[in-house]
PDB file of N, CA and C in Angstrom:
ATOM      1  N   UNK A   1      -2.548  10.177 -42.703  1.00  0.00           N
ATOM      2  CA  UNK A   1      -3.462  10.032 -41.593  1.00  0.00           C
ATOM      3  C   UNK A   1      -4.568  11.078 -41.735  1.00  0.00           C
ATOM      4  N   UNK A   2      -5.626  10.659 -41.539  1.00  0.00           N
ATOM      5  CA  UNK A   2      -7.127  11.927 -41.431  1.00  0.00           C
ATOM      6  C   UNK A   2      -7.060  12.389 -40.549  1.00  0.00           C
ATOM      7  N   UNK A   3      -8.024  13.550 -40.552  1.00  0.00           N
ATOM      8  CA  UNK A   3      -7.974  14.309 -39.486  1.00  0.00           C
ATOM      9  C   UNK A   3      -8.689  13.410 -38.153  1.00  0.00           C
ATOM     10  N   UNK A   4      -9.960  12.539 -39.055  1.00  0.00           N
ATOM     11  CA  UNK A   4     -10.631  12.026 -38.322  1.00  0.00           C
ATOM     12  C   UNK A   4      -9.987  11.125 -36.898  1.00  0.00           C
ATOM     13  N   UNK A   5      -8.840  10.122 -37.804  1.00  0.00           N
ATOM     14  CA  UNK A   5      -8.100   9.155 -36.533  1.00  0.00           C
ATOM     15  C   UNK A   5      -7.175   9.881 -36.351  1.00  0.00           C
ATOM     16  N   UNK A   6      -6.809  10.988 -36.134  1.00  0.00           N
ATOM     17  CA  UNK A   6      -6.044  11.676 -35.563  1.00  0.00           C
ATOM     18  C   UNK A   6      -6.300  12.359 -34.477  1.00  0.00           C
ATOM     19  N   UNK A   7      -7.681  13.023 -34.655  1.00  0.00           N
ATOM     20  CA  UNK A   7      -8.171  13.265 -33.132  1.00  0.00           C
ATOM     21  C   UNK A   7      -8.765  11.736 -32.549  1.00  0.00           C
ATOM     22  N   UNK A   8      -8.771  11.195 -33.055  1.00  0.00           N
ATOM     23  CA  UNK A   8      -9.443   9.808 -32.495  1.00  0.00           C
ATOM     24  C   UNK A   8      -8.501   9.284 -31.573  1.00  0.00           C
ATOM     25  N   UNK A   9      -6.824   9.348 -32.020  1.00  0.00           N
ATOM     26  CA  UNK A   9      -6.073   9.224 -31.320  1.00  0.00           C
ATOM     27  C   UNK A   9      -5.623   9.697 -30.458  1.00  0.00           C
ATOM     28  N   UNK A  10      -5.834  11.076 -30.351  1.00  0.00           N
ATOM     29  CA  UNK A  10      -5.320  12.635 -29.152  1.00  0.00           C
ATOM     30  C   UNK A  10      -6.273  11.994 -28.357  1.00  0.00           C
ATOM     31  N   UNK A  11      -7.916  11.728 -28.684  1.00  0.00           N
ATOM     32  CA  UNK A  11      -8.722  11.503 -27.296  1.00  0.00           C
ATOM     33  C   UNK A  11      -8.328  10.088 -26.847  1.00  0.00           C
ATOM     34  N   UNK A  12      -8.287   9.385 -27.327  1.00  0.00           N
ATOM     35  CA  UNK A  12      -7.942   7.897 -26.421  1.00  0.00           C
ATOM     36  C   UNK A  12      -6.883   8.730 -25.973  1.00  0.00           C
ATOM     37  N   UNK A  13      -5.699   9.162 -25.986  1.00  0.00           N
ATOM     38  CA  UNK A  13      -4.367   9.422 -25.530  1.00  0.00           C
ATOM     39  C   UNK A  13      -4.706   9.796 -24.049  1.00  0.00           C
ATOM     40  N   UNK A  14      -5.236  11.138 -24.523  1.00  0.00           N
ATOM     41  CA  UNK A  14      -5.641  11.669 -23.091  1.00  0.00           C
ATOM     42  C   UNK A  14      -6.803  11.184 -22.243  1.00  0.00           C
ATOM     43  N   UNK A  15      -7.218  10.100 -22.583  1.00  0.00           N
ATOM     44  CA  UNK A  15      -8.221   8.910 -21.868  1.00  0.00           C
ATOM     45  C   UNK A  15      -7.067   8.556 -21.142  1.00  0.00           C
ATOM     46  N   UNK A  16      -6.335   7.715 -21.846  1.00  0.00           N
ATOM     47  CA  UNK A  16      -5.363   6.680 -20.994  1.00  0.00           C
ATOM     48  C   UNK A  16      -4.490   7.557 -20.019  1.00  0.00           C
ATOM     49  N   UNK A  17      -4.382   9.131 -20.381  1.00  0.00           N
ATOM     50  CA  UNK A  17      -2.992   9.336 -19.504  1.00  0.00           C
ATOM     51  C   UNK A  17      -3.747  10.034 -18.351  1.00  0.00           C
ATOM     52  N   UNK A  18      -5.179  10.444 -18.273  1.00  0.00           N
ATOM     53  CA  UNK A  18      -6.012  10.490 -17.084  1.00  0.00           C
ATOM     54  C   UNK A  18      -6.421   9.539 -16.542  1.00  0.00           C
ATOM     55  N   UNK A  19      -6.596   8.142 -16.891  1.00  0.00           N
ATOM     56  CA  UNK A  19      -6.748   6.925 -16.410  1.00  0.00           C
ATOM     57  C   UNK A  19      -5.666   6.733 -15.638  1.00  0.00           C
ATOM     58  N   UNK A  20      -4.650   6.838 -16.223  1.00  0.00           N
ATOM     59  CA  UNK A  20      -3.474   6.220 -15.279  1.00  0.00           C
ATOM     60  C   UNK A  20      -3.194   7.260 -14.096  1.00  0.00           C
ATOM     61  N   UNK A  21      -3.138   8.426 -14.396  1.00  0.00           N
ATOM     62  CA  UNK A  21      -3.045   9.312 -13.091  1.00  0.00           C
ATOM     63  C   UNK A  21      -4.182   8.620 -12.148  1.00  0.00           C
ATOM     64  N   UNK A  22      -5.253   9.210 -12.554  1.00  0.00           N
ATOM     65  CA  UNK A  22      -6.339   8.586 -11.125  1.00  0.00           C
ATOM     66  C   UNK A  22      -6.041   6.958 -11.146  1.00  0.00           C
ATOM     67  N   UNK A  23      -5.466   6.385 -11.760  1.00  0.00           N
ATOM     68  CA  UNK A  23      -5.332   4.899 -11.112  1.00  0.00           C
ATOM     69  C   UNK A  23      -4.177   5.362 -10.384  1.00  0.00           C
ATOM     70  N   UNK A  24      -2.914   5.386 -10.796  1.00  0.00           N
ATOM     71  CA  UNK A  24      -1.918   5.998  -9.750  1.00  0.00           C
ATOM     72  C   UNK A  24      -2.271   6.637  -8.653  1.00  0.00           C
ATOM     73  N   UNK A  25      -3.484   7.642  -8.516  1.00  0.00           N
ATOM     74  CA  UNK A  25      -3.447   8.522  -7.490  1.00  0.00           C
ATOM     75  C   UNK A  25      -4.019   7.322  -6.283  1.00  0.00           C
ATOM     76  N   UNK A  26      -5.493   6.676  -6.667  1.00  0.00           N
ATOM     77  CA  UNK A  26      -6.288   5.726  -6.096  1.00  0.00           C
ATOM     78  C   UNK A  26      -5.004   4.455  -5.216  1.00  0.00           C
ATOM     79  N   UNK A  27      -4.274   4.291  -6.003  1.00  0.00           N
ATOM     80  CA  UNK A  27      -3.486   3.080  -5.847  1.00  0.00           C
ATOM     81  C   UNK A  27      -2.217   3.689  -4.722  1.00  0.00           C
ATOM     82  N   UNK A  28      -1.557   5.360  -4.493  1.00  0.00           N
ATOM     83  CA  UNK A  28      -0.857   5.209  -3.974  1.00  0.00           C
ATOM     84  C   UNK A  28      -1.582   6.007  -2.668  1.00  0.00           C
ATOM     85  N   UNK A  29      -3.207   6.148  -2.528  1.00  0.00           N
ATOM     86  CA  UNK A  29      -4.177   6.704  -1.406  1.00  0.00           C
ATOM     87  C   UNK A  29      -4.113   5.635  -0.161  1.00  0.00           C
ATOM     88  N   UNK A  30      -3.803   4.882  -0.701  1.00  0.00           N
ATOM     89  CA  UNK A  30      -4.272   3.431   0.579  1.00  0.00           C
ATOM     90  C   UNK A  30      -2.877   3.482   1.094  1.00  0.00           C
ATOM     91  N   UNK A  31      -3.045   2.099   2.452  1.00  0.00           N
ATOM     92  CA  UNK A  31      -1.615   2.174   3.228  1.00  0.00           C
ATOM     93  C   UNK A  31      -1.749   0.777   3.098  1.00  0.00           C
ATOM     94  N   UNK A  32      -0.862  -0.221   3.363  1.00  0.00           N
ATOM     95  CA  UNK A  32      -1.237  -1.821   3.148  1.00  0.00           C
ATOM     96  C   UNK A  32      -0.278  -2.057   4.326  1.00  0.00           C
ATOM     97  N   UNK A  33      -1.409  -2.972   5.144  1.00  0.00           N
ATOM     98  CA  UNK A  33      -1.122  -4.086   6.808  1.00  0.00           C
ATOM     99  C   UNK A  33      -0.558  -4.990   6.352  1.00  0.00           C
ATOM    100  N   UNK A  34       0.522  -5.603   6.445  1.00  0.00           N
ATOM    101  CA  UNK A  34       0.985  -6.943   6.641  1.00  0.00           C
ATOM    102  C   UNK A  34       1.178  -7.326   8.026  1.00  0.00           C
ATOM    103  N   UNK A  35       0.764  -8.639   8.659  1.00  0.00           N
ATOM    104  CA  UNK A  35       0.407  -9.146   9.521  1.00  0.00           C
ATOM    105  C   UNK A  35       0.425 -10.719   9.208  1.00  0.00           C
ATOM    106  N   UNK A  36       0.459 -11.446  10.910  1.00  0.00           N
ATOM    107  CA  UNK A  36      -0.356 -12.726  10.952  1.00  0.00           C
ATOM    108  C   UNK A  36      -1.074 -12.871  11.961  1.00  0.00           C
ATOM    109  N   UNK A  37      -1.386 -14.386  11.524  1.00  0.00           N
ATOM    110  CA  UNK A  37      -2.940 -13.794  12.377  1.00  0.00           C
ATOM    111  C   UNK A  37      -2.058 -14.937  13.809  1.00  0.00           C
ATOM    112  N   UNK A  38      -0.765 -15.575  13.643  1.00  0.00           N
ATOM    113  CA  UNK A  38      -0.326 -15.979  14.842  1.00  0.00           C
ATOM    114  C   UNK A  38       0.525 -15.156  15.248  1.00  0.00           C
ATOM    115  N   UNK A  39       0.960 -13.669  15.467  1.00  0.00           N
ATOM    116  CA  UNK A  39       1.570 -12.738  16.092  1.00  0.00           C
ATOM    117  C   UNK A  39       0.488 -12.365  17.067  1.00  0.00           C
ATOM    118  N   UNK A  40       0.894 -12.013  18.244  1.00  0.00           N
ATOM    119  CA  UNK A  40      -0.326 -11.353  19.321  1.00  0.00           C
ATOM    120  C   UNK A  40       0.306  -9.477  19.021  1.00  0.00           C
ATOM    121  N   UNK A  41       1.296  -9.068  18.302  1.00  0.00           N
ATOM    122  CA  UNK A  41       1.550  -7.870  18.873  1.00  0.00           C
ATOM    123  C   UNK A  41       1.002  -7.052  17.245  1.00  0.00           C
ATOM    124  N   UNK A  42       0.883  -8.112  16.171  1.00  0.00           N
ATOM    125  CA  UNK A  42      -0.166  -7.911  14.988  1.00  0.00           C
ATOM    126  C   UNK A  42      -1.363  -7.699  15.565  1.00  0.00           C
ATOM    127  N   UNK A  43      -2.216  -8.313  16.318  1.00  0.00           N
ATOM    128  CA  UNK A  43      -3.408  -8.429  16.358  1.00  0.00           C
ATOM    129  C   UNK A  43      -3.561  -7.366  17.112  1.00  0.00           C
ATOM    130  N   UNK A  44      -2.488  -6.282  18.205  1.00  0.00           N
ATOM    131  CA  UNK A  44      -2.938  -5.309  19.132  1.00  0.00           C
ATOM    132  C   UNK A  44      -2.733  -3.703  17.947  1.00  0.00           C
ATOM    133  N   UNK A  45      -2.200  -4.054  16.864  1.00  0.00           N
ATOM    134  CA  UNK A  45      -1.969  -3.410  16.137  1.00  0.00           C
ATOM    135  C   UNK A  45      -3.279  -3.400  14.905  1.00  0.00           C
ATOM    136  N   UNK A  46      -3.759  -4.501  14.785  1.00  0.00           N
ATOM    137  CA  UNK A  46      -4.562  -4.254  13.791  1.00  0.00           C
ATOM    138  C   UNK A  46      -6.365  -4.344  14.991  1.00  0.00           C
ATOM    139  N   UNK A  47      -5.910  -4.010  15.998  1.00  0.00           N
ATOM    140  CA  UNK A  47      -7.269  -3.433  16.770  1.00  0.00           C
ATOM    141  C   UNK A  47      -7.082  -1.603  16.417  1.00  0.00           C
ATOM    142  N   UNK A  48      -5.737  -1.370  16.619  1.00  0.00           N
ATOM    143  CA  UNK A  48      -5.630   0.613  17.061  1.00  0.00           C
ATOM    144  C   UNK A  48      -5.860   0.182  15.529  1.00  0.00           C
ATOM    145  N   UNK A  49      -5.316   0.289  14.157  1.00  0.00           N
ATOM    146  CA  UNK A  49      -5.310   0.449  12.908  1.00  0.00           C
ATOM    147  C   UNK A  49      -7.474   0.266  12.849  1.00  0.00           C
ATOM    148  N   UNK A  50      -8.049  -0.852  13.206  1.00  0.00           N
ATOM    149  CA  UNK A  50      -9.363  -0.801  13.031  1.00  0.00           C
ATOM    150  C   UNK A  50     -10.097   0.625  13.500  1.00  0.00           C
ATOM    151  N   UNK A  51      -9.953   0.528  14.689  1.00  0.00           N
ATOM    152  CA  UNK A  51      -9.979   2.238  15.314  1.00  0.00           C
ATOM    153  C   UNK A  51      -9.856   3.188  15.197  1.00  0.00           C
ATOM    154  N   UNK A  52      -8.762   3.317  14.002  1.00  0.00           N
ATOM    155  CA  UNK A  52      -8.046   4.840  13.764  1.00  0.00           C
ATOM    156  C   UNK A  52      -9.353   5.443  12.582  1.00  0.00           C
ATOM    157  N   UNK A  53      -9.598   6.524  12.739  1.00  0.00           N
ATOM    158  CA  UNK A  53     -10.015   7.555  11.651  1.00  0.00           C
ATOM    159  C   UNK A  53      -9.292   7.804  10.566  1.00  0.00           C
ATOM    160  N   UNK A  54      -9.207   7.681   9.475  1.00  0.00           N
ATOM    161  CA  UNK A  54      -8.105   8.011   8.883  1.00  0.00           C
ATOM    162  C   UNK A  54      -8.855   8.239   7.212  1.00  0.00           C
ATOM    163  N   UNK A  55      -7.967   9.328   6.445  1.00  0.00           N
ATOM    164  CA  UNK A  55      -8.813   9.785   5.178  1.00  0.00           C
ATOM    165  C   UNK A  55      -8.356   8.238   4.120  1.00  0.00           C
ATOM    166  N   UNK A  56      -7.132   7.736   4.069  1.00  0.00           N
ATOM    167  CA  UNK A  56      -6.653   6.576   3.850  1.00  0.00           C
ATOM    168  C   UNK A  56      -6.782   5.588   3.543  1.00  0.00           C
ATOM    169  N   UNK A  57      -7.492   4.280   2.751  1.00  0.00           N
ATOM    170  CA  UNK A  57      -8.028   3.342   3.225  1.00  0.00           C
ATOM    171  C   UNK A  57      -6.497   2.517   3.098  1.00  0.00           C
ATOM    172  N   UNK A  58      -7.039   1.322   4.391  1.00  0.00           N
ATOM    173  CA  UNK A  58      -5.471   0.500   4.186  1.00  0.00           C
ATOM    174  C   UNK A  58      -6.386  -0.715   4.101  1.00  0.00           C
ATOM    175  N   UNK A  59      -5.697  -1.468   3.822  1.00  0.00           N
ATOM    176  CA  UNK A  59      -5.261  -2.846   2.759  1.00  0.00           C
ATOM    177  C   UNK A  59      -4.702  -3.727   4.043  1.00  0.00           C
ATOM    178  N   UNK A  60      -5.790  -4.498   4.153  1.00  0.00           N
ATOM    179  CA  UNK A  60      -4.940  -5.761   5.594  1.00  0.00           C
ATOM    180  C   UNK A  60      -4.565  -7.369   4.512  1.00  0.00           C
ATOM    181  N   UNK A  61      -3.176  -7.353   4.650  1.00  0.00           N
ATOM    182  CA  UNK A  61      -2.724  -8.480   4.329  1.00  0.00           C
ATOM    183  C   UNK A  61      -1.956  -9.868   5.098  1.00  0.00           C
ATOM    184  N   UNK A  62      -2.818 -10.446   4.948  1.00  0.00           N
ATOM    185  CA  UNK A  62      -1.955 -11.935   5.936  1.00  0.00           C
ATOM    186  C   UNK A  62      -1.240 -12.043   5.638  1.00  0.00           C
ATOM    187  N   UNK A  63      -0.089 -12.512   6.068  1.00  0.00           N
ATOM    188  CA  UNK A  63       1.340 -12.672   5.226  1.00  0.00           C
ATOM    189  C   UNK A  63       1.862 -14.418   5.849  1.00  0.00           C
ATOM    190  N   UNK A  64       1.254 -15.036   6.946  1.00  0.00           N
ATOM    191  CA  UNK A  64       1.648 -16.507   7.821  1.00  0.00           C
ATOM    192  C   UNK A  64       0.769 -17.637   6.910  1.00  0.00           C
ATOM    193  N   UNK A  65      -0.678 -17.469   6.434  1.00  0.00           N
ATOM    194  CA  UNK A  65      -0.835 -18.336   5.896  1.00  0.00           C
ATOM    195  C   UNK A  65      -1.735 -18.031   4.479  1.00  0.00           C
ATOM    196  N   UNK A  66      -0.965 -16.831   3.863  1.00  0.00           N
ATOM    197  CA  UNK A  66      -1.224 -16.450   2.683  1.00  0.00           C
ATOM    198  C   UNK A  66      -0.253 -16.637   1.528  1.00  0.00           C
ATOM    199  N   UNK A  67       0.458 -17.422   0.975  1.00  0.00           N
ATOM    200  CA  UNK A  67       1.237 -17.339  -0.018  1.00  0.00           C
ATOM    201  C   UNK A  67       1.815 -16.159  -0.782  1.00  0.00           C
ATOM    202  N   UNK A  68       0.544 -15.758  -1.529  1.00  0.00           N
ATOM    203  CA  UNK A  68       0.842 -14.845  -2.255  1.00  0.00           C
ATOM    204  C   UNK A  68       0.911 -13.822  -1.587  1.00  0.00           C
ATOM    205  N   UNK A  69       0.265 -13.135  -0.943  1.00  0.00           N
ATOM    206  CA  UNK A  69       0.449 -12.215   0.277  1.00  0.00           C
ATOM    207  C   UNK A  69       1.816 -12.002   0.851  1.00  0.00           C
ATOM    208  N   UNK A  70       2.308 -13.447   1.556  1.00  0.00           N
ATOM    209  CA  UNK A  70       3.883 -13.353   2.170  1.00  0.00           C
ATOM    210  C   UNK A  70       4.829 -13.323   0.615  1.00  0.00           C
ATOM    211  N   UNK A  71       4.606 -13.602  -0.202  1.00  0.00           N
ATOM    212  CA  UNK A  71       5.491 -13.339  -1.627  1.00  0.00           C
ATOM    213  C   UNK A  71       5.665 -11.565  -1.988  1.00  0.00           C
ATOM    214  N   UNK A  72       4.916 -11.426  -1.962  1.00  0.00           N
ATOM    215  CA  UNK A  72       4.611 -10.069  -2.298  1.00  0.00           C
ATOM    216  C   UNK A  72       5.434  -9.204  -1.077  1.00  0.00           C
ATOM    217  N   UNK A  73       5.234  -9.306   0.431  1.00  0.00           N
ATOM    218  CA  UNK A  73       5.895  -8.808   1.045  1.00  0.00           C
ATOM    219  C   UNK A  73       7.554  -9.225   1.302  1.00  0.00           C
ATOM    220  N   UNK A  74       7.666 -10.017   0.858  1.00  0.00           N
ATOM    221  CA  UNK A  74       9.195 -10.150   0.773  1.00  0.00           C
ATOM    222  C   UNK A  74      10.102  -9.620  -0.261  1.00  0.00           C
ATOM    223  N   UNK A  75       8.812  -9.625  -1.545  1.00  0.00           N
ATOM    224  CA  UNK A  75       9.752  -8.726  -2.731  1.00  0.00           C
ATOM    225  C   UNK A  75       9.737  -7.107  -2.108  1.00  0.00           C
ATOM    226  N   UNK A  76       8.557  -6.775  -1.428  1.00  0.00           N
ATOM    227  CA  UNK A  76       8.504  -5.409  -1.078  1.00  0.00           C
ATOM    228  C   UNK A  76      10.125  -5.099  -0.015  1.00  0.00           C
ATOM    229  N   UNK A  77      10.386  -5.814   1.001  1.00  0.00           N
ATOM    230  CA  UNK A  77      10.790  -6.153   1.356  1.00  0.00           C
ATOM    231  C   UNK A  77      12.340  -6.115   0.874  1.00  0.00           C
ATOM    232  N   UNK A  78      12.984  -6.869  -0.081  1.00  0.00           N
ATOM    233  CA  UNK A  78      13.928  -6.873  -0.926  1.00  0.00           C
ATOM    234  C   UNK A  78      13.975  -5.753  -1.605  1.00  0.00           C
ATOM    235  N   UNK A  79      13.124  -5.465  -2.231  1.00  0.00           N
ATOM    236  CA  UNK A  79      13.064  -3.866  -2.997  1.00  0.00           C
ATOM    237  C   UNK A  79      13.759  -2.465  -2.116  1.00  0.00           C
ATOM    238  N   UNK A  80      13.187  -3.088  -0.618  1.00  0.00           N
ATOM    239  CA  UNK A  80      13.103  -1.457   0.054  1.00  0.00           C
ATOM    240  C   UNK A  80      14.597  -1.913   0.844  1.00  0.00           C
ATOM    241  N   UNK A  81      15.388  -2.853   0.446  1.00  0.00           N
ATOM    242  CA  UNK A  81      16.703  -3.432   0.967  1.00  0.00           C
ATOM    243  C   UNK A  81      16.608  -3.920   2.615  1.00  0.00           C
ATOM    244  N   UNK A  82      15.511  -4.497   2.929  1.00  0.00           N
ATOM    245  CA  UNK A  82      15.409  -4.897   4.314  1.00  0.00           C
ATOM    246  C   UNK A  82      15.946  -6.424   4.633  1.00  0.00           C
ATOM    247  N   UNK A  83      16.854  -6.530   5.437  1.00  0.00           N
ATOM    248  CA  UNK A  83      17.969  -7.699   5.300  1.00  0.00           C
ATOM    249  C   UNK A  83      17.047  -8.824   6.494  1.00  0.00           C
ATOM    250  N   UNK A  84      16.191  -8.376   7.263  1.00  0.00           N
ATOM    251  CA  UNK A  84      14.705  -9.126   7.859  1.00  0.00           C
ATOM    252  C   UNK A  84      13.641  -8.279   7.911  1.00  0.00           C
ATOM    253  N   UNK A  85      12.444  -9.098   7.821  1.00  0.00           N
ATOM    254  CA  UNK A  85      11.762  -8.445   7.639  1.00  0.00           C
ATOM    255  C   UNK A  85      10.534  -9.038   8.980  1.00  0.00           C
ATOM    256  N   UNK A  86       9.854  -8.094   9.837  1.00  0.00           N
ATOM    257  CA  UNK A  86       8.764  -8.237  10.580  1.00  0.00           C
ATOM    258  C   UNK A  86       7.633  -7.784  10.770  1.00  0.00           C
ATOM    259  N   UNK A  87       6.448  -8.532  10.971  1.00  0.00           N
ATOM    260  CA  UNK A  87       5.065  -8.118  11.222  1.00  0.00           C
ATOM    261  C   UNK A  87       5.299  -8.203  12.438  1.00  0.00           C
ATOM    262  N   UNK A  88       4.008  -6.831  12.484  1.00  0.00           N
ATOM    263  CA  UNK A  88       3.200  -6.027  11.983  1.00  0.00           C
ATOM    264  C   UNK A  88       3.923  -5.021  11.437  1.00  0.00           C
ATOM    265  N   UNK A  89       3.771  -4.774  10.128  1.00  0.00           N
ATOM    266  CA  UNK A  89       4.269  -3.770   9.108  1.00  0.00           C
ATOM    267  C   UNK A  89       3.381  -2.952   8.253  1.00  0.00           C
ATOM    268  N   UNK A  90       3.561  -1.334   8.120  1.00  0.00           N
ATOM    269  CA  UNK A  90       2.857  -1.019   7.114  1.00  0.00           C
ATOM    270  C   UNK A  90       3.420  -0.250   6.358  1.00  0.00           C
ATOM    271  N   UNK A  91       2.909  -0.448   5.200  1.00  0.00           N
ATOM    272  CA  UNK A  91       3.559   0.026   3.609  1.00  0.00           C
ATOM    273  C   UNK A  91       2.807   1.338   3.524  1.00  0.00           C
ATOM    274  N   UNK A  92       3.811   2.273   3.290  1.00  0.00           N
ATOM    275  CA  UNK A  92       2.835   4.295   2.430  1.00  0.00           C
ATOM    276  C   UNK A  92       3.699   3.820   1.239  1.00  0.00           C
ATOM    277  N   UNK A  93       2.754   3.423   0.377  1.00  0.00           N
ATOM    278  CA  UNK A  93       3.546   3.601  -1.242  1.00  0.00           C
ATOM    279  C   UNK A  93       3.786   5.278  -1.431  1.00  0.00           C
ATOM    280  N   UNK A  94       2.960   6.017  -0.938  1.00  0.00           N
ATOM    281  CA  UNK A  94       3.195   7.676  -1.320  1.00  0.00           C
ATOM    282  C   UNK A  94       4.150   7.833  -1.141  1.00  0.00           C
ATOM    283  N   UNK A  95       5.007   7.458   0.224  1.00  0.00           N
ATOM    284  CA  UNK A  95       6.368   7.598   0.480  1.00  0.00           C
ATOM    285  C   UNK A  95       7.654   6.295   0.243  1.00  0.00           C
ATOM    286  N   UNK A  96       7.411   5.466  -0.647  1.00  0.00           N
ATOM    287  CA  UNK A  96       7.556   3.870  -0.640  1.00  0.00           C
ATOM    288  C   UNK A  96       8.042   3.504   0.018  1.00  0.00           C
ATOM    289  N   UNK A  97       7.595   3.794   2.143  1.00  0.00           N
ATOM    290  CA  UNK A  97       7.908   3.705   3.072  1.00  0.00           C
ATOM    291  C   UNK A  97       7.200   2.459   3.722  1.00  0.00           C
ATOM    292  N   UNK A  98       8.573   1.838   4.232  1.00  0.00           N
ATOM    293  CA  UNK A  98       8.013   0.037   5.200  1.00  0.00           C
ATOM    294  C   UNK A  98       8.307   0.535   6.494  1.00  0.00           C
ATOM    295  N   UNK A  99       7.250   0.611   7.749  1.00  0.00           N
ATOM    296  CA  UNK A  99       7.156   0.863   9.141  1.00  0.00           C
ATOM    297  C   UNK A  99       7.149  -0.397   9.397  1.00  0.00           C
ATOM    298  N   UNK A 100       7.988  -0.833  10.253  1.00  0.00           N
ATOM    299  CA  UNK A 100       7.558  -2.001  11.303  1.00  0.00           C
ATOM    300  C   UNK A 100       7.900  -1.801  12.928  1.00  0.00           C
ATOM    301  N   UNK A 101       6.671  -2.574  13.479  1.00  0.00           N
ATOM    302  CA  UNK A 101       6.834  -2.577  14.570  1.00  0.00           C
ATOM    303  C   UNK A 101       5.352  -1.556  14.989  1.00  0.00           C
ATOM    304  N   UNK A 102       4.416  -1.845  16.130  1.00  0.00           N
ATOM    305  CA  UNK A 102       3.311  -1.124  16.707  1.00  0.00           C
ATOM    306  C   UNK A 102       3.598   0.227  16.912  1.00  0.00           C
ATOM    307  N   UNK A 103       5.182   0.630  17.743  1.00  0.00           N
ATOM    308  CA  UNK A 103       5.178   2.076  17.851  1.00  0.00           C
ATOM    309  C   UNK A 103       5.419   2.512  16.973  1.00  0.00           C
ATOM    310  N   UNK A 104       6.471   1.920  15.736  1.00  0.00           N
ATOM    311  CA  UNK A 104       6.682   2.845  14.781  1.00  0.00           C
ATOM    312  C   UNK A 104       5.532   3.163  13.793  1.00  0.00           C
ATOM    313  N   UNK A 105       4.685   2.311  13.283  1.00  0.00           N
ATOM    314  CA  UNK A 105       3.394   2.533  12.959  1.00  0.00           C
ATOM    315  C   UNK A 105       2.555   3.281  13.370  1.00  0.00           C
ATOM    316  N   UNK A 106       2.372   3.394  15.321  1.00  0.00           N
ATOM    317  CA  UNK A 106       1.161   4.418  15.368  1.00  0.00           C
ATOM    318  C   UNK A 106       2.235   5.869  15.403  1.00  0.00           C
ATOM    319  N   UNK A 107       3.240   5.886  15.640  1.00  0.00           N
ATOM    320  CA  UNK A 107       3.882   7.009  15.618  1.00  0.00           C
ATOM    321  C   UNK A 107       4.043   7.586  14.007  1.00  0.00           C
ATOM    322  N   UNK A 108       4.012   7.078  13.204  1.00  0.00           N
ATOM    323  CA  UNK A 108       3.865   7.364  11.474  1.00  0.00           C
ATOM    324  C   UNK A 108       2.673   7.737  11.678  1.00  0.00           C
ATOM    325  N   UNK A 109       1.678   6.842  11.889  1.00  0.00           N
ATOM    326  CA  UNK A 109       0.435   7.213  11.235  1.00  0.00           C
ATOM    327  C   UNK A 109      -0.221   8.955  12.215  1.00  0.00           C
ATOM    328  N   UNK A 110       0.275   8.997  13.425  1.00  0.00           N
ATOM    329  CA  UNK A 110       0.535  10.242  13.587  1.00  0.00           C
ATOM    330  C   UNK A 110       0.815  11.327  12.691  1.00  0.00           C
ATOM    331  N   UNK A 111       1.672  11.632  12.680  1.00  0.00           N
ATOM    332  CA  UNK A 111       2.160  12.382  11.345  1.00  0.00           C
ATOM    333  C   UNK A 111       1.775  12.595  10.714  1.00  0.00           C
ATOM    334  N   UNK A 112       1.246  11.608   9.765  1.00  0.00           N
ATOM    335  CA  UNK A 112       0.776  11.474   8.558  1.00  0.00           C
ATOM    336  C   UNK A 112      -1.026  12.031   8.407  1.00  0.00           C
ATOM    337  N   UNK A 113      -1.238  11.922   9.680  1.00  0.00           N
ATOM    338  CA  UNK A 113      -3.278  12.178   9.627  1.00  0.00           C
ATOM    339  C   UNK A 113      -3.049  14.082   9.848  1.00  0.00           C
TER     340      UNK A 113
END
C-alpha cells in the first residue's frame, strides 16, 4: 500500500466517523409526535407541543391514516416492549423513551427543557 492511499484512507475514515456522529447527534436532537388526527386529546396535545419553546425540534407523525407512520410506531412500540400502545405519544430517542398520554408528555417535556 502507498503512502498516498493510505492517508487517502485515514481521511475518508475520519470523514465517515464524523459524519456519523453529527448524523447521530442531529437524529437523536429531535423528539417525534405520534398522533391522529381523529383523537381530540391528540389534537389538545399537539396545540401545547405547537406552543412550547423548546431547543428540540420534534417530528409530528400521523399514525390513523398514515401507513407507514402507524408501522413504524408499532415496531417502536414492540421494541420498547409495550403490550398497547396509545396516542398521543412522544418518542426522546436520547433516552429511547415512549411517553404516552398529555400529562405524561407535558410533565417530561418539563424536565427535559
Amino acid at each position: 500500500m502507498s503512502r498516498k492511499s493510505f492517508f487517502a484512507g485515514l481521511v475518508l475514515g475520519w470523514l465517515f466517523l464524523f459524519l456519523s456522529i453529527y448524523s447521530y447527534n442531529k437524529e437523536t436532537d429531535m423528539l417525534i409526535f405520534y398522533y391522529s388526527d381523529e383523537c381530540p386529546k391528540c389534537h389538545e396535545a399537539l396545540r401545547y407541543l405547537l406552543s412550547l419553546e423548546t431547543s428540540r425540534m420534534i417530528i409530528f407523525k400521523e399514525v390513523f391514516y398514515n401507513e407507514e407512520n402507524y408501522e413504524e410506531f408499532v415496531r417502536l412500540g414492540k421494541r420498547l416492549r409495550f403490550d398497547a400502545l396509545e396516542v398521543p405519544a412522544l418518542y426522546d430517542p436520547r433516552k429511547d423513551r415512549l411517553i404516552v398520554g398529555n400529562e405524561n408528555i407535558s410533565n417530561y417535556l418539563e424536565k427535559i427543557q
